[in-house]
N, C-alpha and C. Protein backbone atom coordinates (compact mmCIF):
# COMPACT_ATOMS: atom_id res chain seq x y z
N UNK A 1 -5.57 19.70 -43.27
CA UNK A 1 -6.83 19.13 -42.86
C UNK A 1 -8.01 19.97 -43.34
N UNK A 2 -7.77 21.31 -43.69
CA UNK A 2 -8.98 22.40 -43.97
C UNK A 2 -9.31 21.68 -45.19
N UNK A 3 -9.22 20.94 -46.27
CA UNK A 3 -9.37 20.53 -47.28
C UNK A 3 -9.71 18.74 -47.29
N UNK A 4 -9.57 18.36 -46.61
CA UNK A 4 -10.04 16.39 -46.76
C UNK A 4 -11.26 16.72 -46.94
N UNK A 5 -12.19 17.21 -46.03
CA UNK A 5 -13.48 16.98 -46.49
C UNK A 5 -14.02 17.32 -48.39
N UNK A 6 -13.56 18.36 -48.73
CA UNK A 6 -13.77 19.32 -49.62
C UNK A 6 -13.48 18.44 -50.71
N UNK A 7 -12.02 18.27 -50.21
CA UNK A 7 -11.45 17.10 -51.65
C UNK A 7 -12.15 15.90 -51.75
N UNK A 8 -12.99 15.54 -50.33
CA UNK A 8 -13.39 14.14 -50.64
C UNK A 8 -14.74 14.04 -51.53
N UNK A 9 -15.38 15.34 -50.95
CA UNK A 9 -16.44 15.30 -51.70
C UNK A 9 -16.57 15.65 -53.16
N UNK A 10 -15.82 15.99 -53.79
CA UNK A 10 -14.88 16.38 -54.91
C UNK A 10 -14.85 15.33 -55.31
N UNK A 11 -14.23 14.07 -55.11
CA UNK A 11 -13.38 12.89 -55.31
C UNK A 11 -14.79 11.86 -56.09
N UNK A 12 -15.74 11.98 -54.87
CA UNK A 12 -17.03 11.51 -55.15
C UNK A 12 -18.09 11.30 -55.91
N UNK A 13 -17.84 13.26 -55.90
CA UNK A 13 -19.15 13.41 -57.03
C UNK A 13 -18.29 13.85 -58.43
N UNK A 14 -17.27 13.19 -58.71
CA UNK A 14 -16.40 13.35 -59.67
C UNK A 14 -16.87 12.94 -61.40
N UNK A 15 -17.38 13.83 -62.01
CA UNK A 15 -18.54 13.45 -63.11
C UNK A 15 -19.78 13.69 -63.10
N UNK A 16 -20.28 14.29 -61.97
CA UNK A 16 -21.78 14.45 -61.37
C UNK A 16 -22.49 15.67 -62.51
N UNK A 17 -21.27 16.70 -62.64
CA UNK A 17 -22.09 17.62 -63.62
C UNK A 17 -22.00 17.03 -65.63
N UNK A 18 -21.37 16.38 -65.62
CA UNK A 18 -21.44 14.86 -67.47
C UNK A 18 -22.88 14.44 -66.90
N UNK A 19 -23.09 13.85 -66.14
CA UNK A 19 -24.23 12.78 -66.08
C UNK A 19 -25.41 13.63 -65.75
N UNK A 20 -25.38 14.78 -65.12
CA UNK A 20 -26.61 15.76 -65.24
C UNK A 20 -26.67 16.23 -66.55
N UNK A 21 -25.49 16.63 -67.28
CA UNK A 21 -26.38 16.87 -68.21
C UNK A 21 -26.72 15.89 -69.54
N UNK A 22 -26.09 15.01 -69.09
CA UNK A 22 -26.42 13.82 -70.25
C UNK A 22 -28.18 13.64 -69.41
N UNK A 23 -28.70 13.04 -68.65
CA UNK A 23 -29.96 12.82 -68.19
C UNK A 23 -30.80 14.00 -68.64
N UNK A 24 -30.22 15.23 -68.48
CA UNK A 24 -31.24 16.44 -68.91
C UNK A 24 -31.29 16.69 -69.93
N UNK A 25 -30.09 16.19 -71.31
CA UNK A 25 -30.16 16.22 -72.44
C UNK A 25 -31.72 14.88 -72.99
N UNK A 26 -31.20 14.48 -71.95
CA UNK A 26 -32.29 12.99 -72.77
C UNK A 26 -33.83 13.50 -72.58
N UNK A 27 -34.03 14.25 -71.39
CA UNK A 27 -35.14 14.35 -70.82
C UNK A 27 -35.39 15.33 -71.96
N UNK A 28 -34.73 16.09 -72.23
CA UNK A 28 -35.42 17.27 -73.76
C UNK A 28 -36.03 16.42 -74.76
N UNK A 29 -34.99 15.81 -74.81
CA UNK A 29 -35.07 14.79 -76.40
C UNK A 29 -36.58 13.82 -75.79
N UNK A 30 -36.60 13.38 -74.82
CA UNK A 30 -38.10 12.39 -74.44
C UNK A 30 -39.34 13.32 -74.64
N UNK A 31 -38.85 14.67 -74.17
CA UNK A 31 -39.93 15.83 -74.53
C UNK A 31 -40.27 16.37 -75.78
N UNK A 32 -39.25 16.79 -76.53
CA UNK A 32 -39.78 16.76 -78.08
C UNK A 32 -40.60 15.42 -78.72
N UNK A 33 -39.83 14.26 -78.25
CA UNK A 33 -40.34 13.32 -78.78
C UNK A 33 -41.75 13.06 -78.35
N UNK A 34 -42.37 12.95 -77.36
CA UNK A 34 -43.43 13.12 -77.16
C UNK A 34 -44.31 14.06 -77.54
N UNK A 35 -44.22 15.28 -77.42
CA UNK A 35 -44.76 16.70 -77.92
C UNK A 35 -44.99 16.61 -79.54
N UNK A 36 -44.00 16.43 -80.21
CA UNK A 36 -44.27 16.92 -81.54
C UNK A 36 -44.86 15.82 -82.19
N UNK A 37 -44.66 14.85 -82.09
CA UNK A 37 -45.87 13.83 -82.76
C UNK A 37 -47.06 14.02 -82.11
N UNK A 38 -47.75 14.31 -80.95
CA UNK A 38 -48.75 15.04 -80.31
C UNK A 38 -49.28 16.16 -81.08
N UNK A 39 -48.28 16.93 -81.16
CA UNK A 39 -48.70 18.73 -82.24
C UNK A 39 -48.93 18.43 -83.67
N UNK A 40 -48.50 17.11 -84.21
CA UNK A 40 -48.74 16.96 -85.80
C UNK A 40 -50.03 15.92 -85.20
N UNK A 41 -50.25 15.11 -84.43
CA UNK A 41 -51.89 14.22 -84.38
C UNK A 41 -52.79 15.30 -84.23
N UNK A 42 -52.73 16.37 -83.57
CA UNK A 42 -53.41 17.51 -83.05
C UNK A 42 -54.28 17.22 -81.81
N UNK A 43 -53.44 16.64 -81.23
CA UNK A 43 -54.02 15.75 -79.80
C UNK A 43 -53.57 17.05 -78.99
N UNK A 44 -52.82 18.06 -79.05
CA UNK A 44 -52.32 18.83 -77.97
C UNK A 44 -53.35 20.59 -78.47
N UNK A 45 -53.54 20.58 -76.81
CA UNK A 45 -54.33 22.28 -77.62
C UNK A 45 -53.98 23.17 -78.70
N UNK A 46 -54.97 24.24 -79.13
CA UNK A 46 -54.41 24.99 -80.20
C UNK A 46 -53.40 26.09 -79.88
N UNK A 47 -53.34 26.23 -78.64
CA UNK A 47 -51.90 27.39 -78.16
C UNK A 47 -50.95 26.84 -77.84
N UNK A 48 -50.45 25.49 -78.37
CA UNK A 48 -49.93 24.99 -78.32
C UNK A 48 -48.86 24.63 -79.66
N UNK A 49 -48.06 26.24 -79.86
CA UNK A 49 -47.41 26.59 -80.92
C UNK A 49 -46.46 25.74 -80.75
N UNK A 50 -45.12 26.17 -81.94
CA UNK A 50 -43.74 25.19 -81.98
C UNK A 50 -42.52 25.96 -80.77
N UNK A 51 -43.29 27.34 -80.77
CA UNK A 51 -42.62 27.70 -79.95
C UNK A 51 -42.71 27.11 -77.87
N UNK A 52 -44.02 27.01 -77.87
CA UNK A 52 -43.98 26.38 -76.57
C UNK A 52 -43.54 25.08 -76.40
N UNK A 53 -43.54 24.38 -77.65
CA UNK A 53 -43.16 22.80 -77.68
C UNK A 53 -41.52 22.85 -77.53
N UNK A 54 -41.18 23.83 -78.11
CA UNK A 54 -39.22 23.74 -77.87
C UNK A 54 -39.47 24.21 -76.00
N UNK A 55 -39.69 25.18 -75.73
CA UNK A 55 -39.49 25.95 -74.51
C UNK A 55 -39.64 24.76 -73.08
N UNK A 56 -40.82 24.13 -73.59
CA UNK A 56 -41.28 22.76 -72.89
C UNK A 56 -40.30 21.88 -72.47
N UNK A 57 -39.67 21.22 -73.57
CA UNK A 57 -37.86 20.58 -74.13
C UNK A 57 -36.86 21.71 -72.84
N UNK A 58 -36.82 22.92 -73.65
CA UNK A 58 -35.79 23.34 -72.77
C UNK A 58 -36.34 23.35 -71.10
N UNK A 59 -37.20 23.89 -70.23
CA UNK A 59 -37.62 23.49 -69.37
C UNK A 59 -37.42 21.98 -69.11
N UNK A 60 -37.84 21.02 -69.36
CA UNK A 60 -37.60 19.99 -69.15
C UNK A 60 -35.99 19.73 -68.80
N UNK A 61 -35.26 20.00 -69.96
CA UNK A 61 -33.73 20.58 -69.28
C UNK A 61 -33.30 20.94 -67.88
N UNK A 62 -33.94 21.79 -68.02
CA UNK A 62 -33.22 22.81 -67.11
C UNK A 62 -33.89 21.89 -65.29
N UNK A 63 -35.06 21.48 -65.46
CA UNK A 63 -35.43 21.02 -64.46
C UNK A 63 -35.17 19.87 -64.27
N UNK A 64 -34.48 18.88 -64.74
CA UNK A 64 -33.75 17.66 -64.94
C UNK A 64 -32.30 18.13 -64.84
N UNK A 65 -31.61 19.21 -64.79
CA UNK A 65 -30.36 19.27 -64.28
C UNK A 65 -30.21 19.96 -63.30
N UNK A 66 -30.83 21.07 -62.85
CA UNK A 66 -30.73 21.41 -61.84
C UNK A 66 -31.07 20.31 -60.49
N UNK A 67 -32.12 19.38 -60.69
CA UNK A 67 -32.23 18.11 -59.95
C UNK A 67 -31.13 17.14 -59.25
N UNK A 68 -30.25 17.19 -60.64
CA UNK A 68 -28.99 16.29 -60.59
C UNK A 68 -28.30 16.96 -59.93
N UNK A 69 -28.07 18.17 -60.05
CA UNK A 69 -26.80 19.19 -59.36
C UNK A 69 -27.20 19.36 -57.89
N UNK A 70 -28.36 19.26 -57.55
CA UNK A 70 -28.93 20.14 -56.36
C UNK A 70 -28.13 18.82 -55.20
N UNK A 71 -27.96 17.16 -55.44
CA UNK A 71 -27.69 16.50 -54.31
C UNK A 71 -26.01 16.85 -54.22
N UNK A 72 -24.89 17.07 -55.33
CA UNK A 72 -23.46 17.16 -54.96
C UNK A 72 -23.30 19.00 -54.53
N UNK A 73 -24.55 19.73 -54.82
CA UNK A 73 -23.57 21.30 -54.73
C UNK A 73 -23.85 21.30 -52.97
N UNK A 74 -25.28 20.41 -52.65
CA UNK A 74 -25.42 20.18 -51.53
C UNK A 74 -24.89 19.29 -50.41
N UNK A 75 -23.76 18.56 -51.19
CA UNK A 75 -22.55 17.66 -50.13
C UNK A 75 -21.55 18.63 -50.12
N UNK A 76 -21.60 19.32 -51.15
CA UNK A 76 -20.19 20.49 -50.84
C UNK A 76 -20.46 21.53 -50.32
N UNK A 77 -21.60 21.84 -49.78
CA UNK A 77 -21.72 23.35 -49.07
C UNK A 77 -21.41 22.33 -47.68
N UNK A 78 -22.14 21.53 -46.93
CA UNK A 78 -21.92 20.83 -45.91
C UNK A 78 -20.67 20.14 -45.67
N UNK A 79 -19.82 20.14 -46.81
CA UNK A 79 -18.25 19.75 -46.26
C UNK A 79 -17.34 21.36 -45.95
N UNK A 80 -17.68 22.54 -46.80
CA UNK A 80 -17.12 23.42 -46.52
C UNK A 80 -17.54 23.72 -45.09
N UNK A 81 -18.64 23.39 -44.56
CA UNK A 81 -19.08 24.47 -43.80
C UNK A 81 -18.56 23.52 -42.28
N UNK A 82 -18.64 22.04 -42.92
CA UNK A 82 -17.42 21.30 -41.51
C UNK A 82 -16.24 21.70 -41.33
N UNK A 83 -15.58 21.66 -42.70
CA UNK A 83 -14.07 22.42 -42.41
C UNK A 83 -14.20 23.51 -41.59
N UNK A 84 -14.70 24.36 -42.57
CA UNK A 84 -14.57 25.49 -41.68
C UNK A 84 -14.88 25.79 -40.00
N UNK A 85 -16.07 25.25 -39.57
CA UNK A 85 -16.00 24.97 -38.62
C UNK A 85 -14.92 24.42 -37.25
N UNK A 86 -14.26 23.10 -37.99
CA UNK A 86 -13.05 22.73 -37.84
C UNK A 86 -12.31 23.80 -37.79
N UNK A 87 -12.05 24.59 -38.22
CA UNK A 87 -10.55 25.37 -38.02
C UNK A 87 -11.45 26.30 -37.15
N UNK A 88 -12.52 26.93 -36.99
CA UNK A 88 -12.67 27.60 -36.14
C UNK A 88 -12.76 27.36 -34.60
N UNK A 89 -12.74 25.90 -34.58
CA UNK A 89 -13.07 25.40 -33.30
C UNK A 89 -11.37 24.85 -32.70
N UNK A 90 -10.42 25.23 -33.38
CA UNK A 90 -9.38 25.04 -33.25
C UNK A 90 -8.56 25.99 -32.24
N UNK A 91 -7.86 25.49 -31.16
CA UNK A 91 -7.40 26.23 -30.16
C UNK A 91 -5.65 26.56 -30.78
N UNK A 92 -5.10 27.94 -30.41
CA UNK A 92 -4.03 28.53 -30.78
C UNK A 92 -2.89 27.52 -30.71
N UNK A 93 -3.28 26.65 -29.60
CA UNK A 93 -2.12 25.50 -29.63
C UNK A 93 -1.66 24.75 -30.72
N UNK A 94 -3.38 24.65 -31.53
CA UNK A 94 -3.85 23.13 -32.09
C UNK A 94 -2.56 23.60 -33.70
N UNK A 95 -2.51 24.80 -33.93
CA UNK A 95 -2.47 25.39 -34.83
C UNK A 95 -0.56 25.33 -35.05
């Protein structure tokens, strides 16, 4: 029983970290794409090197997957922390 919850939530979010980073891959790619035809119109400020335009992309990343991850790492801290509970609330008999 220390494990149904754990496994279920497991079971669930089964693919959750493919599809974060496929969404955070896209969200880079929507960000270059936007940005660098911006940096060649010269619509975007002048400190606005090639280097901040990638960093932008990767940010965009990183904050588009950590997004995705943050709702399943957060069903699995709350199933561990039922189990566990569960067995602690368990009398010598139960056992």
């Amino acid at each position: 029983m220390n494990t149904n919850r754990v496994d279920a939530c497991r079971e669930r979010y089964f693919g959750a970290f493919k599809k974060a980073n496929l969404v955070a891959c896209l969200a880079g790619i929507v960000a270059l794409a936007v940005l660098i035809p911006a940096g060649m119109a010269e619509y975007l400020p002048d400190q606005m090197s090639t280097v901040r335009i990638t960093l932008s992309a990767v940010l965009a990343y990183g904050l588009a997957f950590a997004t995705m991850m943050w709702i399943p790492g957060r069903a699995l801290k709350r199933s561990r922390a039922l189990d566990d509970a569960d067995v602690c609330a368990r009398t010598p008999s139960q056992i």
